[in-house]
Protein backbone atom coordinates (compact mmCIF):
# COMPACT_ATOMS: atom_id res chain seq x y z
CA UNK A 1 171.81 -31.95 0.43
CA UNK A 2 173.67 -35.19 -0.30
CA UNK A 3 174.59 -36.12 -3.85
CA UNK A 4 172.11 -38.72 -5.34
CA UNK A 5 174.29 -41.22 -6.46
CA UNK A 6 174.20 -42.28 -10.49
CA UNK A 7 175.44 -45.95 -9.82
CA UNK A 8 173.41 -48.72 -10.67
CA UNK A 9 172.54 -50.79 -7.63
CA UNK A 10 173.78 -54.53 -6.53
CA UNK A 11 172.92 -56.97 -3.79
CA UNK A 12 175.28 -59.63 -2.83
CA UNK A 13 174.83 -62.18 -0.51
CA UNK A 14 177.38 -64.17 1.63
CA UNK A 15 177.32 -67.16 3.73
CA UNK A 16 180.68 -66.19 4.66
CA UNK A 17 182.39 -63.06 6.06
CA UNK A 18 184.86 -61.78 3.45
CA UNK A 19 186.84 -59.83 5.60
CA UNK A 20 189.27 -59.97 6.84
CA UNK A 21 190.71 -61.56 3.74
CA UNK A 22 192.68 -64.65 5.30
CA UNK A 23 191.54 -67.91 3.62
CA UNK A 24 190.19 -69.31 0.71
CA UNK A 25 186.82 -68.64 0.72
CA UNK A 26 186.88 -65.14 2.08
CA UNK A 27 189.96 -64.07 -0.40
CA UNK A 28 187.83 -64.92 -3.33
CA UNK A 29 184.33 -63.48 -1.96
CA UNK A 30 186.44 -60.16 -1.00
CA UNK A 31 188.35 -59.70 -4.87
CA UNK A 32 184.51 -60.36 -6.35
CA UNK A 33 182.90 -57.20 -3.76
CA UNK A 34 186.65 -55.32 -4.23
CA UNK A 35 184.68 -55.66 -7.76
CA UNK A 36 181.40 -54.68 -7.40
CA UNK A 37 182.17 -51.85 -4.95
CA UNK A 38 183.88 -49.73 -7.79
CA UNK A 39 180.94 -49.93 -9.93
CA UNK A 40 177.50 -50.44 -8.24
CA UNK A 41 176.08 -49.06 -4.92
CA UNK A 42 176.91 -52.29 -3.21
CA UNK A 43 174.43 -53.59 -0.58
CA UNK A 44 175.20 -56.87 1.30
CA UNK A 45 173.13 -59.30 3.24
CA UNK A 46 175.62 -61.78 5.33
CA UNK A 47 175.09 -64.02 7.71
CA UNK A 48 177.17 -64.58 11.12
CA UNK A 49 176.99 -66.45 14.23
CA UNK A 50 175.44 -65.10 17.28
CA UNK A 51 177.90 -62.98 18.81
CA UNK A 52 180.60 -62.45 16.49
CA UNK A 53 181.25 -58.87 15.09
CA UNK A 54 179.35 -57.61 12.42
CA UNK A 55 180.88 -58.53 8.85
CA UNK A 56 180.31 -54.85 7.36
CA UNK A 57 182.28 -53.44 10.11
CA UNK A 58 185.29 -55.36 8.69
CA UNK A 59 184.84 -54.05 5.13
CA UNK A 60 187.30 -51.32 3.35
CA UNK A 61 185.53 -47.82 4.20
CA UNK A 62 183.02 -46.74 1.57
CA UNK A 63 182.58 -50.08 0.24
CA UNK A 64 179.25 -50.56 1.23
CA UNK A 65 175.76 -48.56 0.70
CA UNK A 66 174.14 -50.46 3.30
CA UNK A 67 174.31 -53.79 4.63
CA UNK A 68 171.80 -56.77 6.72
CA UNK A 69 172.79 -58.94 9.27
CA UNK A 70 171.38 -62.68 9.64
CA UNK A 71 172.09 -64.06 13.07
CA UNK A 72 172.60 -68.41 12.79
CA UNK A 73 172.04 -70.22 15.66
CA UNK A 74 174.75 -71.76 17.45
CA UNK A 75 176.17 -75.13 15.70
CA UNK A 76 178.58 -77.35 17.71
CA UNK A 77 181.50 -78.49 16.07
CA UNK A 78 182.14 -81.14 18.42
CA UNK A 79 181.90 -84.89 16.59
CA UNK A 80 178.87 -86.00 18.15
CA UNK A 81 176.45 -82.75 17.08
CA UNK A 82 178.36 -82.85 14.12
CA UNK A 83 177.70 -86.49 13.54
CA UNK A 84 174.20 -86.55 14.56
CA UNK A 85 173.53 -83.38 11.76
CA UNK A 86 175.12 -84.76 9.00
CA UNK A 87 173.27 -88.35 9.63
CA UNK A 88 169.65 -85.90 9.44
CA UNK A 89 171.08 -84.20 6.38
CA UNK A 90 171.55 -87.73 5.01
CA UNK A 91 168.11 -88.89 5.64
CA UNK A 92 166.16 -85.72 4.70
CA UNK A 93 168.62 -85.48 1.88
CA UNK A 94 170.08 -82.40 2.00
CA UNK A 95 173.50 -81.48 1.42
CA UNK A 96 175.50 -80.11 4.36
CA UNK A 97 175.42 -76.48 5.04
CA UNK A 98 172.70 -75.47 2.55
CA UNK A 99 170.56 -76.46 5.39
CA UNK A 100 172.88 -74.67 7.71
CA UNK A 101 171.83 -70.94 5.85
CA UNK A 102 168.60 -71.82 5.29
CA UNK A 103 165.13 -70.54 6.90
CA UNK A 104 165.74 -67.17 6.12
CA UNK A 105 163.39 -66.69 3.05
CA UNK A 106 160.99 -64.07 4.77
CA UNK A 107 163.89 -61.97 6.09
CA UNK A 108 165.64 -61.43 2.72
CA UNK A 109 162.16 -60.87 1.04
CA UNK A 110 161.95 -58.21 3.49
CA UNK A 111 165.26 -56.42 2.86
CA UNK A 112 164.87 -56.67 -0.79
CA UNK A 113 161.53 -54.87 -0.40
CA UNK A 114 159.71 -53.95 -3.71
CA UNK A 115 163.28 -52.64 -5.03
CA UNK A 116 164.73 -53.55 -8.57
CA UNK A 117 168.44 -54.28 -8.48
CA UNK A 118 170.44 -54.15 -11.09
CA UNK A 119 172.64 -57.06 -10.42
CA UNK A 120 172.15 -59.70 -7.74
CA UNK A 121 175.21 -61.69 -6.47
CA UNK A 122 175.23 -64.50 -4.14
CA UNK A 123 178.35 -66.26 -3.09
CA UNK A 124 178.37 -69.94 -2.46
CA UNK A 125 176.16 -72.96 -3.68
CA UNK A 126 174.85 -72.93 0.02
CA UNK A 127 172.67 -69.86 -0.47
CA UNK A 128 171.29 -71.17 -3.78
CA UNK A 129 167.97 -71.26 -2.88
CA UNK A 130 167.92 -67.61 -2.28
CA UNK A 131 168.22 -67.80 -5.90
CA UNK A 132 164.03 -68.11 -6.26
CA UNK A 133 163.76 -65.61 -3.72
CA UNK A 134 165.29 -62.96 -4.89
CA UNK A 135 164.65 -63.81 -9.10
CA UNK A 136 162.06 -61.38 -8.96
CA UNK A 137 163.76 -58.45 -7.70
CA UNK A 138 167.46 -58.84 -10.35
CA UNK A 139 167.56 -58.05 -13.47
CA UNK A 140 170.73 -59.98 -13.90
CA UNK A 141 170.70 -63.34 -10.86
CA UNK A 142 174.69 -64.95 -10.60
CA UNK A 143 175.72 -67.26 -8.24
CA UNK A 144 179.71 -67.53 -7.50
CA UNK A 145 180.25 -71.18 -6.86
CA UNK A 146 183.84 -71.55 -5.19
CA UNK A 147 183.26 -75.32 -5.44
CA UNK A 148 180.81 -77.71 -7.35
CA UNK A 149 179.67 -79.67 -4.88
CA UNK A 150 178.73 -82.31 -6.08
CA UNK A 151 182.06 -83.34 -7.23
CA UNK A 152 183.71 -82.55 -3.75
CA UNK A 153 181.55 -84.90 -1.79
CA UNK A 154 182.29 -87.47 -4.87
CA UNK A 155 186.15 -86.69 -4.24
CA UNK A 156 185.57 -87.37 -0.85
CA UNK A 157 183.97 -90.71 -0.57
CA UNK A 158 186.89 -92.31 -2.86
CA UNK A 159 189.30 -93.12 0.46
CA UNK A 160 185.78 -92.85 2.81
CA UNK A 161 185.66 -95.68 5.03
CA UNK A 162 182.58 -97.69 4.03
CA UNK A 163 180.01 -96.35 6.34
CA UNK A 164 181.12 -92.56 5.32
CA UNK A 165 181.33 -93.47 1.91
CA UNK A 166 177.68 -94.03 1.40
CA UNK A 167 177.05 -90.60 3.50
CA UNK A 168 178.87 -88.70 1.09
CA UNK A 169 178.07 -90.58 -2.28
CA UNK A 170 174.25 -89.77 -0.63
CA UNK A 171 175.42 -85.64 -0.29
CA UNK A 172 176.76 -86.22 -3.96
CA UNK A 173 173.42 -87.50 -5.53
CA UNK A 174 171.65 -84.81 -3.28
CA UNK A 175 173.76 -82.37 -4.11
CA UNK A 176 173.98 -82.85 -7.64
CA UNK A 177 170.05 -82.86 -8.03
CA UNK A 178 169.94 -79.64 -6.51
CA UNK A 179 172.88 -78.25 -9.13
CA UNK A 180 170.83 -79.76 -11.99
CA UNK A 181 167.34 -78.13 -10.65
CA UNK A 182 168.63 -74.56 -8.95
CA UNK A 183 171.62 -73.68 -11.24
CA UNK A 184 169.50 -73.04 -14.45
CA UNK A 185 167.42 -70.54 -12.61
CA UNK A 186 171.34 -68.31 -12.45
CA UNK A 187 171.51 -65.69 -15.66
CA UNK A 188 175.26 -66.10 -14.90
CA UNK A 189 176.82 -69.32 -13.00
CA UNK A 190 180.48 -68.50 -11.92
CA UNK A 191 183.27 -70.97 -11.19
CA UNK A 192 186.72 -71.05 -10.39
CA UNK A 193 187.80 -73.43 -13.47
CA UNK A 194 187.15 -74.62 -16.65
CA UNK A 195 187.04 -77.93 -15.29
CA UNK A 196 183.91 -77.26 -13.11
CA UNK A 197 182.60 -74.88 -15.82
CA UNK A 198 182.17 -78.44 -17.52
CA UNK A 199 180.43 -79.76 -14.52
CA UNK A 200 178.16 -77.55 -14.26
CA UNK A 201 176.81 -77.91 -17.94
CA UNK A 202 173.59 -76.52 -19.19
CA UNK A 203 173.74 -73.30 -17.66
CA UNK A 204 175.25 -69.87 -18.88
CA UNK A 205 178.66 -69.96 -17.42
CA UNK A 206 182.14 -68.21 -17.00
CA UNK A 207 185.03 -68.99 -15.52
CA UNK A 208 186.52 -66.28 -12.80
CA UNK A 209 189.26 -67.89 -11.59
CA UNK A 210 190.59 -67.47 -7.74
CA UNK A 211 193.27 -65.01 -7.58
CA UNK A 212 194.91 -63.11 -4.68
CA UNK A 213 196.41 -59.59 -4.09
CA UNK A 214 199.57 -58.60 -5.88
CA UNK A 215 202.14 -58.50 -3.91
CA UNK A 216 206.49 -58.07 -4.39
CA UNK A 217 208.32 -61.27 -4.06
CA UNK A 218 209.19 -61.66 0.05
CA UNK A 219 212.73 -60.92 1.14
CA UNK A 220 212.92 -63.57 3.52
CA UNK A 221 215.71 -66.42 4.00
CA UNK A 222 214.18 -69.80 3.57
CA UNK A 223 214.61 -72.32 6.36
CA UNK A 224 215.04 -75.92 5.94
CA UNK A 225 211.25 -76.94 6.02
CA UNK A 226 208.37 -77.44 4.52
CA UNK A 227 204.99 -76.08 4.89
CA UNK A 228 200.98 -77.09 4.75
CA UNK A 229 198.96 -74.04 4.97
CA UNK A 230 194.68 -74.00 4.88
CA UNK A 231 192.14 -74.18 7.28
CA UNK A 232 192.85 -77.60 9.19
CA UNK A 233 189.03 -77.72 10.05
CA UNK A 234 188.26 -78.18 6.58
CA UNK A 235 187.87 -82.05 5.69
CA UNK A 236 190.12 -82.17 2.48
CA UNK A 237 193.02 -80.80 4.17
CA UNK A 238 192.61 -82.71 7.25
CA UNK A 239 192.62 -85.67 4.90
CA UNK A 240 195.67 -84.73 3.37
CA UNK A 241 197.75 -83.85 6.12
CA UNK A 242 196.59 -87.65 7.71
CA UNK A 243 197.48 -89.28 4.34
CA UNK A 244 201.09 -87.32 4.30
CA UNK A 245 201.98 -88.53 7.94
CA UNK A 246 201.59 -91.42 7.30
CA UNK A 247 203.73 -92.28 4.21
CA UNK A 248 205.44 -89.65 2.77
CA UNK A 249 206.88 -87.76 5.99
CA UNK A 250 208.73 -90.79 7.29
CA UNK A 251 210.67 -90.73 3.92
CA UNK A 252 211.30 -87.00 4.04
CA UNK A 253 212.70 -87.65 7.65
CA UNK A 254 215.01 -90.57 6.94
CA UNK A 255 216.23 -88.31 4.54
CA UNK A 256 216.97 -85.40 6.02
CA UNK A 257 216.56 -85.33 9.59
CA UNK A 258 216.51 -82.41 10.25
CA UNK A 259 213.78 -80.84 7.96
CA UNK A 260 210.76 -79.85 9.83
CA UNK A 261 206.96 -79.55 8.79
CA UNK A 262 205.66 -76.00 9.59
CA UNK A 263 201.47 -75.99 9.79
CA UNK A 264 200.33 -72.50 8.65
CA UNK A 265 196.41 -72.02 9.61
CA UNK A 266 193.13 -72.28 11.46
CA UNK A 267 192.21 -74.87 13.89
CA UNK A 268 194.79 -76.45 15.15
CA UNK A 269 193.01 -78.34 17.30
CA UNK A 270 191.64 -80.34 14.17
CA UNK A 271 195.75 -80.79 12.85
CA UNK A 272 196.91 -81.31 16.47
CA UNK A 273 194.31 -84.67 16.80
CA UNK A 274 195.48 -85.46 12.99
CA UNK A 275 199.19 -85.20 13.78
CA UNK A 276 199.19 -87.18 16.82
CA UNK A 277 202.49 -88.03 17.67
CA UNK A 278 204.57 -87.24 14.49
CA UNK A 279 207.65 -85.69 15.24
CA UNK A 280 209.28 -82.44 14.19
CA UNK A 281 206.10 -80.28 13.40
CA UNK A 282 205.89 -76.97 14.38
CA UNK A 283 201.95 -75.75 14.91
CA UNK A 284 202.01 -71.85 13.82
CA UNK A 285 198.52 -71.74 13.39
CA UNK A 286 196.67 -68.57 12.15
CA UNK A 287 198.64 -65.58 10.58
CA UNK A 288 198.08 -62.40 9.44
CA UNK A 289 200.02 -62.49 6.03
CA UNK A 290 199.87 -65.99 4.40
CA UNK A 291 202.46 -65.19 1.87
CA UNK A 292 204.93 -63.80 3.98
CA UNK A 293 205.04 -67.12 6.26
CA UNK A 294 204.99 -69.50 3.42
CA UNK A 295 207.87 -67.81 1.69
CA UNK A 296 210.00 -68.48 5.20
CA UNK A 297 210.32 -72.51 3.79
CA UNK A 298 211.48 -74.12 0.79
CA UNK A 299 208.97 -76.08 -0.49
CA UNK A 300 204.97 -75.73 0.08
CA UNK A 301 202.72 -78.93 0.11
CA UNK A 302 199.45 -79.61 -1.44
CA UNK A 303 198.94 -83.32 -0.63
CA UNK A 304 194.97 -83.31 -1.48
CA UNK A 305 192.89 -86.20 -2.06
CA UNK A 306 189.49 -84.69 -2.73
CA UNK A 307 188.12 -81.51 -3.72
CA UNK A 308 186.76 -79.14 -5.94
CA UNK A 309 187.58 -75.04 -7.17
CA UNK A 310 191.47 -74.39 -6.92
CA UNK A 311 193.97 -74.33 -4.35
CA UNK A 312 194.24 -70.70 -3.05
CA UNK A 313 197.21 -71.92 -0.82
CA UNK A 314 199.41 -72.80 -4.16
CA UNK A 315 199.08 -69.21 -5.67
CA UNK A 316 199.97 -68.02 -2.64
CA UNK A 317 203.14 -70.01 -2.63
CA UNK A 318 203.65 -69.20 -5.65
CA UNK A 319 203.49 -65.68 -4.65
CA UNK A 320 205.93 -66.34 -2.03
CA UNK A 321 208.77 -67.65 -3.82
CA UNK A 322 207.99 -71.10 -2.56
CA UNK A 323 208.13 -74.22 -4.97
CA UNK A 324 204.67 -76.54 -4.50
CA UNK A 325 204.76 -79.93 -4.63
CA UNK A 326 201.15 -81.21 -5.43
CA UNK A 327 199.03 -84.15 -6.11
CA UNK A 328 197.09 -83.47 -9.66
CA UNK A 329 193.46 -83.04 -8.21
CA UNK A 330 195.30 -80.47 -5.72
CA UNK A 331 196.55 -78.49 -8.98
CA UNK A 332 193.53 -78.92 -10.58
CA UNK A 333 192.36 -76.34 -12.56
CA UNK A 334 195.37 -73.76 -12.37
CA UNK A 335 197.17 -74.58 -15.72
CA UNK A 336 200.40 -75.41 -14.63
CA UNK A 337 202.75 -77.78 -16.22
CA UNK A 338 204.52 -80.39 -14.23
CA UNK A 339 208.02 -79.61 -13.76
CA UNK A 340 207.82 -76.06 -15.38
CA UNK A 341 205.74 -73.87 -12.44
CA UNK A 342 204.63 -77.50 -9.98
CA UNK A 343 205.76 -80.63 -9.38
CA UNK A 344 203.35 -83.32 -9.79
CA UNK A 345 203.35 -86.39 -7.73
CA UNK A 346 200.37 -88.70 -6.42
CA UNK A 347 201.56 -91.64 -4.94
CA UNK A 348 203.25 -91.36 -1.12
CA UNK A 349 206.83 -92.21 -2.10
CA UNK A 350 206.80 -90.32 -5.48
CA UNK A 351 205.65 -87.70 -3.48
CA UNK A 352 207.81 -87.53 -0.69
CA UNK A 353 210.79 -87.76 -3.62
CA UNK A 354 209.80 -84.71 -5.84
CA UNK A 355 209.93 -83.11 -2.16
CA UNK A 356 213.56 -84.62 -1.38
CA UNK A 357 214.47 -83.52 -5.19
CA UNK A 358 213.85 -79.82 -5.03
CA UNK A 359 215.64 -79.76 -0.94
CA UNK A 360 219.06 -81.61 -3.53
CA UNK A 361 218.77 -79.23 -6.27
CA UNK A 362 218.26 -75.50 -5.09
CA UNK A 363 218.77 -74.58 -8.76
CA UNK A 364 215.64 -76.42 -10.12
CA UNK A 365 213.82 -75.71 -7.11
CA UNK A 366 214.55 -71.74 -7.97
CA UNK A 367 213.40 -72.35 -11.72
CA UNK A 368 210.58 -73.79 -10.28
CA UNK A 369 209.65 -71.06 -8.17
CA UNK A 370 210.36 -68.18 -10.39
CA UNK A 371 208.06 -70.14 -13.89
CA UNK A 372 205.48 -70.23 -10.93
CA UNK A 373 205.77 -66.62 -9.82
CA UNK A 374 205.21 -65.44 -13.45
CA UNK A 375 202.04 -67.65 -13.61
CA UNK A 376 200.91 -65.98 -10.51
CA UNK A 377 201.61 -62.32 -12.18
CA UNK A 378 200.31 -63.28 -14.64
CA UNK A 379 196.90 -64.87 -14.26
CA UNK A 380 196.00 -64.57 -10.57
CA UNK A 381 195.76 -61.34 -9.26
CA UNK A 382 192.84 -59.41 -8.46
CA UNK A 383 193.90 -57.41 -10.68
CA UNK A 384 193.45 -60.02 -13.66
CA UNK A 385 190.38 -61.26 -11.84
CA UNK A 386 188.46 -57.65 -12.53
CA UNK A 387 189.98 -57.75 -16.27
CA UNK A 388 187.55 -60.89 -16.94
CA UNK A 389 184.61 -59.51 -14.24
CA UNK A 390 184.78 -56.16 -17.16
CA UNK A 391 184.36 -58.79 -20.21
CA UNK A 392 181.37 -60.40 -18.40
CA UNK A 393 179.54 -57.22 -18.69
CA UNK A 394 177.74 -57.19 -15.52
């Protein structure tokens, strides 16, 4: 006869597969179930498209109790479908991609059954409305928002031409009516900063910030380059790497010829069509260990525009050894102090100059690196992540 187990019991809930752990979104979702695992009888509902493996198969063995599988039809990502979506979304107004996980109300009703979890944890502002489905069956309801979106698509419509401006200032107001009417209905609202812990106000709140594995400091010589790692289908950093192309990479390359620009990611389709016919770029794409192929340059670049949560791909960096040069909303919310652990710079030639100034000075470009590294140590491991998860008392 099996052993009855004496753990409480937890649901969680993922628009997103956590593992494997490459990414932003899938590196915080997996530190929060690395989490939950250890203490609750962990059940998961996630959703996938048609066809792909199943998400629990990924997981670390003995993870999970049990786990449900949503199947969401197929979405093109070519510019037309995409186009034609986003201008329904507008109209009905509903922000994009909490449509995109919606519809499945009856289904989670009937996993949840007449059971009584203890704790019920859903990832992402996109499954919110699950939030009223599944009230009845938590004794304790969180929601882990990895970005307040409202103040993303905000962020976004600042350099939007005009037409795409109104889109997203529309997904801002939409969104933002939804935080205000769904996020009080949370027991616990998690974000990754104090900064949207303010944005979020009214509702019972704690910060959790995004953190990564520890990890020893790479052993690896640095090469004359620099490098832009994320997922280059993700609007922010396709953005960015447009907006450093165009002014502050000419200016690196006057300067020293022969640095090159190394693109660390997914999609590269998206930074291929972006990068057009810039010179000296070198499309690595997807890699198993993030921190191992940042460390391989000497400086990392964060060149956002827009955004919300915080910038996995800096504390990675800063896990590699590699000093970041960042614009402030791309540093947002990670406490560092310009010059001591980042340096700061905003406009295209400023930019392209703090870049320039840590390829002349390998000594404060070390400093740099090593304040930085310390930070990371410090603050953003998972290790420090499940230090605050114990305070909260879940």
């Amino acid at each position: 006869m099996s052993a009855v187990s004496t753990k409480p019991a937890a649901l969680i809930l993922l628009p997103e597969a956590p593992y494997p752990a490459i990414g932003g979104g899938p590196l915080r979702s997996a530190s929060i179930i690395e989490f939950l695992a250890a203490k609750y009888d962990l059940e998961a509902i996630h959703f996938r498209l048609a066809g792909d493996a199943d998400p629990a198969e990924m997981y670390p063995r003995g993870y999970l109790a049990a786990s449900h599988t949503l199947d969401l039809p197929h979405h093109s990502k070519q510019f037309w479908p995409k186009l034609r979506r986003n201008a329904w979304r507008g109209w009905r107004g509903i922000p994009p991609l909490v449509d995109r996980f919606s519809g499945f109300d009856e289904r989670v009703r009937e996993i949840a059954g007449d059971r009584r979890f203890d704790l019920v944890w859903i990832e992402h502002f996109w499954a919110a409305p699950y939030g009223g489905v599944l009230r009845g069956r938590a004794a304790k309801l969180v929601i882990d928002l990895h970005n307040v979106e409202s103040q993303y698509f905000t962020s976004m419509a600042v350099d939007a031409s005009v037409s795409h401006r109104l889109l997203l200032e529309r997904f801002s107001r939409c969104a933002l009516e939804m935080e205000r009417r769904l996020l009080p209905g949370f027991d616990l609202v998690v974000t990754t900063s104090e900064e949207d812990r303010r944005r979020v106000g009214g509702c019972v709140s704690a910060v959790v910030p995004n953190t990564i594995p520890w990890r020893a400091l790479p052993d690896v010589e640095k090469s004359e380059s620099i490098v832009f790692s994320g997922n280059f289908a993700y609007q922010p950093n396709q953005q960015a790497l447009a907006w450093f192309l165009a002014g502050s990479w000419p200016r690196i390359r006057k300067a020293r010829p022969g640095c090159r620009l190394r693109l660390v990611g997914k999609e590269l389709a998206y930074a291929r069509s972006v990068a057009g016919r810039a010179e000296c770029i070198d499309f690595v794409g997807p890699v198993e260990d993030a921190v191992l192929s940042i460390a391989e340059s000497r400086v990392a670049i964060v060149p956002l525009l827009a955004g919300s949560g915080t910038r996995l791909k800096i504390l990675e960096a800063w896990a590699a050894g590699t000093a970041v040069v960042s614009t402030r909303i791309g540093a947002e919310g990670l406490g560092a102090a310009d010059d001591e652990q980042i340096k700061i710079a905003d406009g295209e030639e400023e930019f392209a100059q703090s870049v320039l100034d840590l390829f002349d000075n390998k000594g404060a470009s070390s400093r740099l690196a090593q304040s930085a590294r310390l930070l990371y140590e410090a603050r953003y491991t998972w290790e420090s992540a499940r230090e605050i998860l114990l305070e909260l008392d879940l």
